[in-house]
PDB file of N, CA and C in Angstrom:
ATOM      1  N   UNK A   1      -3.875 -20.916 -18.949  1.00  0.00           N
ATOM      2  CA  UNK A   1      -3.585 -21.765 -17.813  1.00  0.00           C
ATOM      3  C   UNK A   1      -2.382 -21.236 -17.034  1.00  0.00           C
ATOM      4  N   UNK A   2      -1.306 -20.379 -17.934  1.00  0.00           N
ATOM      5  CA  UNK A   2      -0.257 -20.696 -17.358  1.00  0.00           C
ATOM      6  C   UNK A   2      -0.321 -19.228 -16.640  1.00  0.00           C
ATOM      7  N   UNK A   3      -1.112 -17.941 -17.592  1.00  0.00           N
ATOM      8  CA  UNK A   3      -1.288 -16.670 -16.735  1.00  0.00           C
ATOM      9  C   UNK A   3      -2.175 -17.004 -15.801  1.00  0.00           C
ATOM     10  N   UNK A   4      -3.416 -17.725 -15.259  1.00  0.00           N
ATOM     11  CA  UNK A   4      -3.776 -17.910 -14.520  1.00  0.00           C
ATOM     12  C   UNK A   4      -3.151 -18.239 -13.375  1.00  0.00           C
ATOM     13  N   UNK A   5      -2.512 -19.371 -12.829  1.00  0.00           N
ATOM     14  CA  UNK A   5      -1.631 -19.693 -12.125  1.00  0.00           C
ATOM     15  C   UNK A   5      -0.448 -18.702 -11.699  1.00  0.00           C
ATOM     16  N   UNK A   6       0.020 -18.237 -12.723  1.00  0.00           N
ATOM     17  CA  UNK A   6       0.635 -16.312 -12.332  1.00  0.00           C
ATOM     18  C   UNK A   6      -0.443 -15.717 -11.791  1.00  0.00           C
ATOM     19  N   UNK A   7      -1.400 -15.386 -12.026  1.00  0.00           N
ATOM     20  CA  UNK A   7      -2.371 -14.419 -11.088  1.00  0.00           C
ATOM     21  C   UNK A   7      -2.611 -14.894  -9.649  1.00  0.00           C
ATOM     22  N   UNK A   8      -2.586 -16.009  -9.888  1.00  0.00           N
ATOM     23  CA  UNK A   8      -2.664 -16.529  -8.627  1.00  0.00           C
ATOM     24  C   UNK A   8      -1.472 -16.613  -7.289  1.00  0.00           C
ATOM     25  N   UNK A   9      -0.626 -17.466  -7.617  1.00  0.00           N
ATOM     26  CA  UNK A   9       0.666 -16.555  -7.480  1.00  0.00           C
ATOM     27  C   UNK A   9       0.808 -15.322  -6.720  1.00  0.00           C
ATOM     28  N   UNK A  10       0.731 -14.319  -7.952  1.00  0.00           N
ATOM     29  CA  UNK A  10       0.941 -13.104  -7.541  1.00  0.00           C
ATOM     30  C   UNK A  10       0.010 -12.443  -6.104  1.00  0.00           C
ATOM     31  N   UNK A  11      -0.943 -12.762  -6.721  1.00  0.00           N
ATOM     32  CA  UNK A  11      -2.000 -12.625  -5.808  1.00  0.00           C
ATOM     33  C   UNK A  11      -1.747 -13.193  -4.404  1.00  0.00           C
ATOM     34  N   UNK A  12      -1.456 -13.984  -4.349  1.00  0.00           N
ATOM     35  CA  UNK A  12      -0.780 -14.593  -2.902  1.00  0.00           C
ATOM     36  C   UNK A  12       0.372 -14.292  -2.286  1.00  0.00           C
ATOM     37  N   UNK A  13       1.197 -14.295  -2.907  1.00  0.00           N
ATOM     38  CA  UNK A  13       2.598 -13.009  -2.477  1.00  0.00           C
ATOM     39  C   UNK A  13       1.961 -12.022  -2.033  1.00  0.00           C
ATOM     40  N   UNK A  14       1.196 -11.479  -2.861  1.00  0.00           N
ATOM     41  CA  UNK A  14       1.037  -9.555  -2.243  1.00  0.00           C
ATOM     42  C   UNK A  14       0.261  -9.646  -0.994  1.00  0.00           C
ATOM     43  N   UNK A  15      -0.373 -10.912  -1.336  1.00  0.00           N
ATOM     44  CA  UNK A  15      -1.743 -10.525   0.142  1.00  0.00           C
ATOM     45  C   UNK A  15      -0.256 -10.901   1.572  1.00  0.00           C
ATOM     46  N   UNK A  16       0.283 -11.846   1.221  1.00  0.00           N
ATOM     47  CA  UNK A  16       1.313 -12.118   2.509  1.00  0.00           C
ATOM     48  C   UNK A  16       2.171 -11.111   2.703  1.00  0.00           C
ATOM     49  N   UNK A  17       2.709  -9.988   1.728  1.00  0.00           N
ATOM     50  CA  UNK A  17       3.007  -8.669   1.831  1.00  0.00           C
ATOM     51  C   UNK A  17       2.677  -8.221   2.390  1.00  0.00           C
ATOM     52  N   UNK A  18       1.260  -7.647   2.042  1.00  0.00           N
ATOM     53  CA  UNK A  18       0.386  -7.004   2.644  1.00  0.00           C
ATOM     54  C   UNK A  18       0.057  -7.706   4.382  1.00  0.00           C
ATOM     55  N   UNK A  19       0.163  -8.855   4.719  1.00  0.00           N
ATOM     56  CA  UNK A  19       0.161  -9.562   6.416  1.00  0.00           C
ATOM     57  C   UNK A  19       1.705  -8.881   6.820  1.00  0.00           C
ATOM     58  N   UNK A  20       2.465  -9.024   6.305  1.00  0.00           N
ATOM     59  CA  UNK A  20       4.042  -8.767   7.139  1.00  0.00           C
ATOM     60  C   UNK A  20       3.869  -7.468   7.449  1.00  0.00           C
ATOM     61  N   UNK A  21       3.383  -6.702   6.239  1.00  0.00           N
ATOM     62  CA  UNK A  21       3.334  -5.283   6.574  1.00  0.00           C
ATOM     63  C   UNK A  21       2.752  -4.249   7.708  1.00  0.00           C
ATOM     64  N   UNK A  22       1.356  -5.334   7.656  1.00  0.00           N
ATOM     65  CA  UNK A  22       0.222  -5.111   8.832  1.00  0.00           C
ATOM     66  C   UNK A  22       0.742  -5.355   9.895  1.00  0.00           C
ATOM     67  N   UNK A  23       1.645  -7.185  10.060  1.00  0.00           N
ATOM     68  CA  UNK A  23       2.144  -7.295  11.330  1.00  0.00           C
ATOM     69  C   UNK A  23       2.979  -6.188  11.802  1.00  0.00           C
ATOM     70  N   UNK A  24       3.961  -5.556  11.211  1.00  0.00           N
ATOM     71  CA  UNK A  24       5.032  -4.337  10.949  1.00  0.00           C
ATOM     72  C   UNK A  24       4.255  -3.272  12.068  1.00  0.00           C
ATOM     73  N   UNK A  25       3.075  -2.285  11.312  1.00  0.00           N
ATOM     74  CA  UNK A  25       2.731  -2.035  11.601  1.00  0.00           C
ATOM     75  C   UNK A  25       1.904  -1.298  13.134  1.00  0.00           C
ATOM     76  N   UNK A  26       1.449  -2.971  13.810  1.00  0.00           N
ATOM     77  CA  UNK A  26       1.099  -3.146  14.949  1.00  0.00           C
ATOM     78  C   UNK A  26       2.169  -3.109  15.861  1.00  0.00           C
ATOM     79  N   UNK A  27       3.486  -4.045  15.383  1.00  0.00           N
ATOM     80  CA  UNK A  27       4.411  -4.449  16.078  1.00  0.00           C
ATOM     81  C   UNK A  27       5.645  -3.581  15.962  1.00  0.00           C
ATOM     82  N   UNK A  28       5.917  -2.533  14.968  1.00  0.00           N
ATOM     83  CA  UNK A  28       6.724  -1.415  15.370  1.00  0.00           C
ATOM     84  C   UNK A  28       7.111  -0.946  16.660  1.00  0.00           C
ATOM     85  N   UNK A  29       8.591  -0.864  16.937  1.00  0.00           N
ATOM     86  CA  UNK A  29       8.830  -0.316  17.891  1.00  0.00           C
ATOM     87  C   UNK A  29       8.925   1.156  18.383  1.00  0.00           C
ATOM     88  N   UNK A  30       8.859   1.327  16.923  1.00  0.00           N
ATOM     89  CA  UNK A  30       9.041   2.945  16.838  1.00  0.00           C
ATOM     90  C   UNK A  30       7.870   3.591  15.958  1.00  0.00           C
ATOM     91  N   UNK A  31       7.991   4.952  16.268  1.00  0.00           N
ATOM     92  CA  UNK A  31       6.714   5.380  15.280  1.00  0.00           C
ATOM     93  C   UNK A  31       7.545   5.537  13.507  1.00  0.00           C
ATOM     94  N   UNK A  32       8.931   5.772  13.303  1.00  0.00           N
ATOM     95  CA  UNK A  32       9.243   5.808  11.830  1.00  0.00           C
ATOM     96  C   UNK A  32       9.210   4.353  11.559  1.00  0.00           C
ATOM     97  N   UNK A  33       9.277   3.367  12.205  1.00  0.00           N
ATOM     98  CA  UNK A  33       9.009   1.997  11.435  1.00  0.00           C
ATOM     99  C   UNK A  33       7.256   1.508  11.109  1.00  0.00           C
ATOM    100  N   UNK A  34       6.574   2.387  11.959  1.00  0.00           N
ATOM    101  CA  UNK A  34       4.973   2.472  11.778  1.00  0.00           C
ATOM    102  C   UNK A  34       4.473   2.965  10.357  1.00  0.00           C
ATOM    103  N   UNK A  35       5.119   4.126  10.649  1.00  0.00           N
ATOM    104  CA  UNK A  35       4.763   5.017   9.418  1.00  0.00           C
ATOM    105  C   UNK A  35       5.344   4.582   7.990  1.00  0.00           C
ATOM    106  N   UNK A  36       6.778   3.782   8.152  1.00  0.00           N
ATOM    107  CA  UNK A  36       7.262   3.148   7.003  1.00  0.00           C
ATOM    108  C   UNK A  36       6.817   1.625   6.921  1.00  0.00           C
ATOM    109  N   UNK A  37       5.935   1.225   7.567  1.00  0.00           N
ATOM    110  CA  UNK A  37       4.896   0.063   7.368  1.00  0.00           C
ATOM    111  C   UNK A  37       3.771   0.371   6.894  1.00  0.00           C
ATOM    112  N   UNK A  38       2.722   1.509   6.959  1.00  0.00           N
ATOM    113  CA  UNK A  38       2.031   2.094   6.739  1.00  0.00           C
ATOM    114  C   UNK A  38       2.277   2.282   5.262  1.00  0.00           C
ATOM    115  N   UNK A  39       3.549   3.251   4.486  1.00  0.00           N
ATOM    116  CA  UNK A  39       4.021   3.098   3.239  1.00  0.00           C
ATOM    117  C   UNK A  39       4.057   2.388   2.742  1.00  0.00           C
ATOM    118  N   UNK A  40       4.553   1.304   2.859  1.00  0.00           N
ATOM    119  CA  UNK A  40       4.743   0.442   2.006  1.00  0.00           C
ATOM    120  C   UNK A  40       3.507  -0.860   2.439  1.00  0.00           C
ATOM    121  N   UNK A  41       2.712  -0.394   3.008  1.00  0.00           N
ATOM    122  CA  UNK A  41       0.940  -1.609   2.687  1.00  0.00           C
ATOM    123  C   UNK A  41       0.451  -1.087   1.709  1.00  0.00           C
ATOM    124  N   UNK A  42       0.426   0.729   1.413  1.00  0.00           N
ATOM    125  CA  UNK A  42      -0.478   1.289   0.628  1.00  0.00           C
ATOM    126  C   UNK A  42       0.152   1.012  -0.439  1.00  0.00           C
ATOM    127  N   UNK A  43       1.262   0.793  -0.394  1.00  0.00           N
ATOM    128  CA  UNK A  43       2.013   0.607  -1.994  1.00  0.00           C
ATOM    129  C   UNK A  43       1.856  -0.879  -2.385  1.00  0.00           C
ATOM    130  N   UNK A  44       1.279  -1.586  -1.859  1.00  0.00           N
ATOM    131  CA  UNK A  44       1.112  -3.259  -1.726  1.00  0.00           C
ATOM    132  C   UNK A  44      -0.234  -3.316  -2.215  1.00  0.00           C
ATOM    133  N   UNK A  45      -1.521  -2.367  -1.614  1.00  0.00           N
ATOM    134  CA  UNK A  45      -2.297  -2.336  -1.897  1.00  0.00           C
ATOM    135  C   UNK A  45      -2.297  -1.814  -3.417  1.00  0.00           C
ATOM    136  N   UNK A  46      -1.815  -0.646  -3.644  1.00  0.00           N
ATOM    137  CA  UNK A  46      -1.749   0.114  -4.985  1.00  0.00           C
ATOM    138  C   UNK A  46      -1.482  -1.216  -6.437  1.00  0.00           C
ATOM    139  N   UNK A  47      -0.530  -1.945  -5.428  1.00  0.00           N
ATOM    140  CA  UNK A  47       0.154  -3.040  -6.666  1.00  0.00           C
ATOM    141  C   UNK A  47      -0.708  -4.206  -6.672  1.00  0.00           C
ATOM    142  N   UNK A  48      -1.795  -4.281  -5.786  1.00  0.00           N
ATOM    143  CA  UNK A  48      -2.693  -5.298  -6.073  1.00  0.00           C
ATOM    144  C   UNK A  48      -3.873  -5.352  -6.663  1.00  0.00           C
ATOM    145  N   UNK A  49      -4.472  -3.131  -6.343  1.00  0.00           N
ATOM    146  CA  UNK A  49      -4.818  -2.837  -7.393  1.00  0.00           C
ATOM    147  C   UNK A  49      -5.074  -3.312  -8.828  1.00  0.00           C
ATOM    148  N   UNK A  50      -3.696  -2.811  -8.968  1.00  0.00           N
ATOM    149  CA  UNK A  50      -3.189  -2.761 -10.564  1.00  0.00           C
ATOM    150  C   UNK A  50      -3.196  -4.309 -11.244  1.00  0.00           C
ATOM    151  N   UNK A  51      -2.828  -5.501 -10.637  1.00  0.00           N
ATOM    152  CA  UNK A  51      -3.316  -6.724 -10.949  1.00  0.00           C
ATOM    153  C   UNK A  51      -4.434  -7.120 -10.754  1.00  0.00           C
ATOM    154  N   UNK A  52      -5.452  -6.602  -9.816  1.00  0.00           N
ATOM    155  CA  UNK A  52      -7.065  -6.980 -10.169  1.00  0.00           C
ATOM    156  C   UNK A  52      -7.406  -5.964 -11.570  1.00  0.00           C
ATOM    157  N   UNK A  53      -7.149  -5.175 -11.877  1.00  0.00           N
ATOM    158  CA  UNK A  53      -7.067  -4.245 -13.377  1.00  0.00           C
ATOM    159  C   UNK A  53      -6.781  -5.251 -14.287  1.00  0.00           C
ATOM    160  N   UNK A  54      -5.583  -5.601 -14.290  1.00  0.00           N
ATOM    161  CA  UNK A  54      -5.117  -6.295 -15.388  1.00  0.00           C
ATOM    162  C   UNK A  54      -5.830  -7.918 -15.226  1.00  0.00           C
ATOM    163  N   UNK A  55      -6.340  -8.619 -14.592  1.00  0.00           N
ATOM    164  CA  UNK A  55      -7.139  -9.553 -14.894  1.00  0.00           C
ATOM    165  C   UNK A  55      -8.338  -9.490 -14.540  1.00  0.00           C
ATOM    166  N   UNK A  56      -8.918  -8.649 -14.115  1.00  0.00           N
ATOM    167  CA  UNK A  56     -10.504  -7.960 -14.622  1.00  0.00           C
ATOM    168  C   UNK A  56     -10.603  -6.901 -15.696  1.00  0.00           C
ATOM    169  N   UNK A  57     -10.812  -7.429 -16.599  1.00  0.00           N
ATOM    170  CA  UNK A  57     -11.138  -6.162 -17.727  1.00  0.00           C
ATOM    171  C   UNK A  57     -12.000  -5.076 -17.359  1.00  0.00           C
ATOM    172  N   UNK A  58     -11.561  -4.087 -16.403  1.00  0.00           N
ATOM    173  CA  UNK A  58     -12.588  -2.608 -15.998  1.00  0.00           C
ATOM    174  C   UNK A  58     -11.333  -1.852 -15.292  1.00  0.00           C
ATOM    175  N   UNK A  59     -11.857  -0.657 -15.750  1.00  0.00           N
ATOM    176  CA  UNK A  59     -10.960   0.628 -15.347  1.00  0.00           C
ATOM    177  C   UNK A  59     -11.153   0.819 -13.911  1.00  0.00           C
ATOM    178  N   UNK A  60     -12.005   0.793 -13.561  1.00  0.00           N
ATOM    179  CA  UNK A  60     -11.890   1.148 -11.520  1.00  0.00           C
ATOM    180  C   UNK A  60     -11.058   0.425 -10.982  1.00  0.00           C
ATOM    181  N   UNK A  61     -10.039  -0.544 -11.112  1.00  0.00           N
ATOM    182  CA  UNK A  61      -9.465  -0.553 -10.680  1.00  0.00           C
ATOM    183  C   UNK A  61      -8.115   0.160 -10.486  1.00  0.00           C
ATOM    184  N   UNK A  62      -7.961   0.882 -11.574  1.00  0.00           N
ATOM    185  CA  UNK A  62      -6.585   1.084 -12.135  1.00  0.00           C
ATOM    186  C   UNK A  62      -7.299   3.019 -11.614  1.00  0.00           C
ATOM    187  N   UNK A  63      -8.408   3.383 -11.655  1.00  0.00           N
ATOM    188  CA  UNK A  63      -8.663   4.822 -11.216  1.00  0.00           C
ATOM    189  C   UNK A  63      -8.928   4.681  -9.913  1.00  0.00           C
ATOM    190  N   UNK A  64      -9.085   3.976  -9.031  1.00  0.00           N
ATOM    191  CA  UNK A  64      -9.086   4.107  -7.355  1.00  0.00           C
ATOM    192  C   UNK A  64      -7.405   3.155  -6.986  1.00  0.00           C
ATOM    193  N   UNK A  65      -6.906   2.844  -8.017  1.00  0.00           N
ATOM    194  CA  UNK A  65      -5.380   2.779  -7.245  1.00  0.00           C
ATOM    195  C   UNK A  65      -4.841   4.278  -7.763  1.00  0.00           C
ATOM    196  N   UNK A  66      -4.969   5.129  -8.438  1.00  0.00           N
ATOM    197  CA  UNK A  66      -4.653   5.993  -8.412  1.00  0.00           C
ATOM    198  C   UNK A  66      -4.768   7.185  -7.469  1.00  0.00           C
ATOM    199  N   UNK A  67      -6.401   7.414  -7.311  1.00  0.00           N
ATOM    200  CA  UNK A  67      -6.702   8.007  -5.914  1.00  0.00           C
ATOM    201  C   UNK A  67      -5.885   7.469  -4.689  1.00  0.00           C
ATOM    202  N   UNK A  68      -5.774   6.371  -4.786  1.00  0.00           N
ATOM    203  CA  UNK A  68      -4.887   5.447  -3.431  1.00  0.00           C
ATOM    204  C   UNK A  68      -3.946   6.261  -3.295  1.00  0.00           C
ATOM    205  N   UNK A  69      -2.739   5.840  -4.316  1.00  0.00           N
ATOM    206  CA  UNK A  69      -1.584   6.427  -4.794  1.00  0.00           C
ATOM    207  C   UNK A  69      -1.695   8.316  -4.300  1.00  0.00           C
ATOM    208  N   UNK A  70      -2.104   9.453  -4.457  1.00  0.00           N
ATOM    209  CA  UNK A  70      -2.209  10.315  -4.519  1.00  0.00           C
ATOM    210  C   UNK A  70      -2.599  10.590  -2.653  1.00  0.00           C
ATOM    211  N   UNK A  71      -3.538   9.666  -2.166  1.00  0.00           N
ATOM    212  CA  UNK A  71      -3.634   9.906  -1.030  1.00  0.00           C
ATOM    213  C   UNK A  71      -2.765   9.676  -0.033  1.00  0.00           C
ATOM    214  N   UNK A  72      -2.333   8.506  -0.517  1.00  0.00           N
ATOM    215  CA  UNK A  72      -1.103   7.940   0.297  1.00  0.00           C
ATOM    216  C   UNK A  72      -0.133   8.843   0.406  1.00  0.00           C
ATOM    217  N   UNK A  73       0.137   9.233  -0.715  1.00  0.00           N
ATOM    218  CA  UNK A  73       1.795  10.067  -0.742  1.00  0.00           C
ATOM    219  C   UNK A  73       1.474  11.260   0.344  1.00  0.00           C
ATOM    220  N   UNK A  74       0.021  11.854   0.189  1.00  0.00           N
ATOM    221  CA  UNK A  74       0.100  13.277   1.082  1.00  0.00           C
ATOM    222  C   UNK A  74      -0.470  12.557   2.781  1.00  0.00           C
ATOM    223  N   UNK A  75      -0.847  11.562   2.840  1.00  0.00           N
ATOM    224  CA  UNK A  75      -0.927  11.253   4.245  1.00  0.00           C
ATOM    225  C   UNK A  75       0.327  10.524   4.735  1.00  0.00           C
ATOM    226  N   UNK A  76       1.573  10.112   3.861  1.00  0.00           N
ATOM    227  CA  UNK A  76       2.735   9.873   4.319  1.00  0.00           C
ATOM    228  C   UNK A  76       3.536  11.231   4.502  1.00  0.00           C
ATOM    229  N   UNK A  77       3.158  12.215   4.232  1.00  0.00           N
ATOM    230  CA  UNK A  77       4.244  13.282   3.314  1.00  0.00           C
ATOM    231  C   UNK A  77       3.540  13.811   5.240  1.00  0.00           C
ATOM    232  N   UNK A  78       1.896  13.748   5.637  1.00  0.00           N
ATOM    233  CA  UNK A  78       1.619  14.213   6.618  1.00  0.00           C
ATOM    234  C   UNK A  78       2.479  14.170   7.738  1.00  0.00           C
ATOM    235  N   UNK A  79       2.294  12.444   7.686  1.00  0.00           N
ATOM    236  CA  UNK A  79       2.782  11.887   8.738  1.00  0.00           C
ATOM    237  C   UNK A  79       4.031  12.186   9.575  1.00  0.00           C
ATOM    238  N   UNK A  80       5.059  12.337   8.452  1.00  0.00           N
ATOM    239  CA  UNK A  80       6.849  12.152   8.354  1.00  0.00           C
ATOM    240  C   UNK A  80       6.695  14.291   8.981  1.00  0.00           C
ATOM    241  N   UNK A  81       5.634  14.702   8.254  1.00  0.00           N
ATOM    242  CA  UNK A  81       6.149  16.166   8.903  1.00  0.00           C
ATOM    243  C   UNK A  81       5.689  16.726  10.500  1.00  0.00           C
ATOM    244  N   UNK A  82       4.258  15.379  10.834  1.00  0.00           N
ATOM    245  CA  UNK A  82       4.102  15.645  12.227  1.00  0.00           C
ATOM    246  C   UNK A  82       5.052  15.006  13.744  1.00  0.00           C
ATOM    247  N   UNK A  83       5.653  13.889  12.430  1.00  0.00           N
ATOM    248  CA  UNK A  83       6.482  13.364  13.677  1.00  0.00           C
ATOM    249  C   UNK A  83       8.067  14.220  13.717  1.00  0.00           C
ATOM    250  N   UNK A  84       8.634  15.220  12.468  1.00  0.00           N
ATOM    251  CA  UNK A  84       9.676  15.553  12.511  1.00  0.00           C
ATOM    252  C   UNK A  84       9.401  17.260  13.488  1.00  0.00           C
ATOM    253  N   UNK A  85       7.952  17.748  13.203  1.00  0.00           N
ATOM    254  CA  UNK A  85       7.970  18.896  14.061  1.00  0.00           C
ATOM    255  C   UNK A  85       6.844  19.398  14.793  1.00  0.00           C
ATOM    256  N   UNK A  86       6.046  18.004  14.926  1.00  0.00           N
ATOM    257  CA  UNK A  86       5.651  17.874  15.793  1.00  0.00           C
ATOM    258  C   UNK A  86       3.922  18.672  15.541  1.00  0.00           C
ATOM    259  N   UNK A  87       3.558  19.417  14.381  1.00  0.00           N
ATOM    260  CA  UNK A  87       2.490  19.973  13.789  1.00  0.00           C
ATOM    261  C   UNK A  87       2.749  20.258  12.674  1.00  0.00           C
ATOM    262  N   UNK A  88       1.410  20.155  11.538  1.00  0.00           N
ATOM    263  CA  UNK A  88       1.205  19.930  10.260  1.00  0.00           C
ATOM    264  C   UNK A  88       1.444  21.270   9.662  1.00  0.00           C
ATOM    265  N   UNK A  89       0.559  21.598   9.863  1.00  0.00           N
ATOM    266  CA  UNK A  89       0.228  23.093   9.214  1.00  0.00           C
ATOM    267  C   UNK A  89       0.857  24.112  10.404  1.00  0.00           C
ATOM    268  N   UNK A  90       2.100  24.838   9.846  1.00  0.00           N
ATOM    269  CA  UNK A  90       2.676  26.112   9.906  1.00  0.00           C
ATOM    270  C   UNK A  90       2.167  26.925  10.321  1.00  0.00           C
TER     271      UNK A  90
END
């Protein structure tokens, strides 16, 4: 009863995370506050992931927040190097 109500909970925090972040996002004034809204949804997502894992007993969740995780970092890692020089690849 009482982890339930924690899942729930939790679950509701992250999704309103996940809204501020989105609003962030859209409503950035700048493109490094875009891109650091962008970061930190996927990391919101990653962590909501990982709690549908832990109260669904099955591994896909916990192996496509990983893919998440892995993609994210190199399409942030993209991002931060097209806006500092302006092209990706050298």
């Amino acid at each position: 009863m009482i982890l339930s109500a924690a899942f729930v909970l939790a679950l509701c925090l992250m999704c309103a995370a996940m809204v501020l972040c989105l609003w962030r996002l859209v409503q950035g004034p700048t493109m490094p506050d875009r891109i650091l809204a962008l970061d930190t949804l996927y990391i919101n997502t990653i962590a909501l992931l990982v709690l549908l894992g832990v109260y669904f007993p099955s591994q896909v969740y916990f192996e496509s927040a990983v893919v998440l995780a892995m993609s994210g970092f190199i399409s942030t890692t993209a991002f931060c190097k097209y806006l500092l020089r302006g092209d990706i690849i050298e």
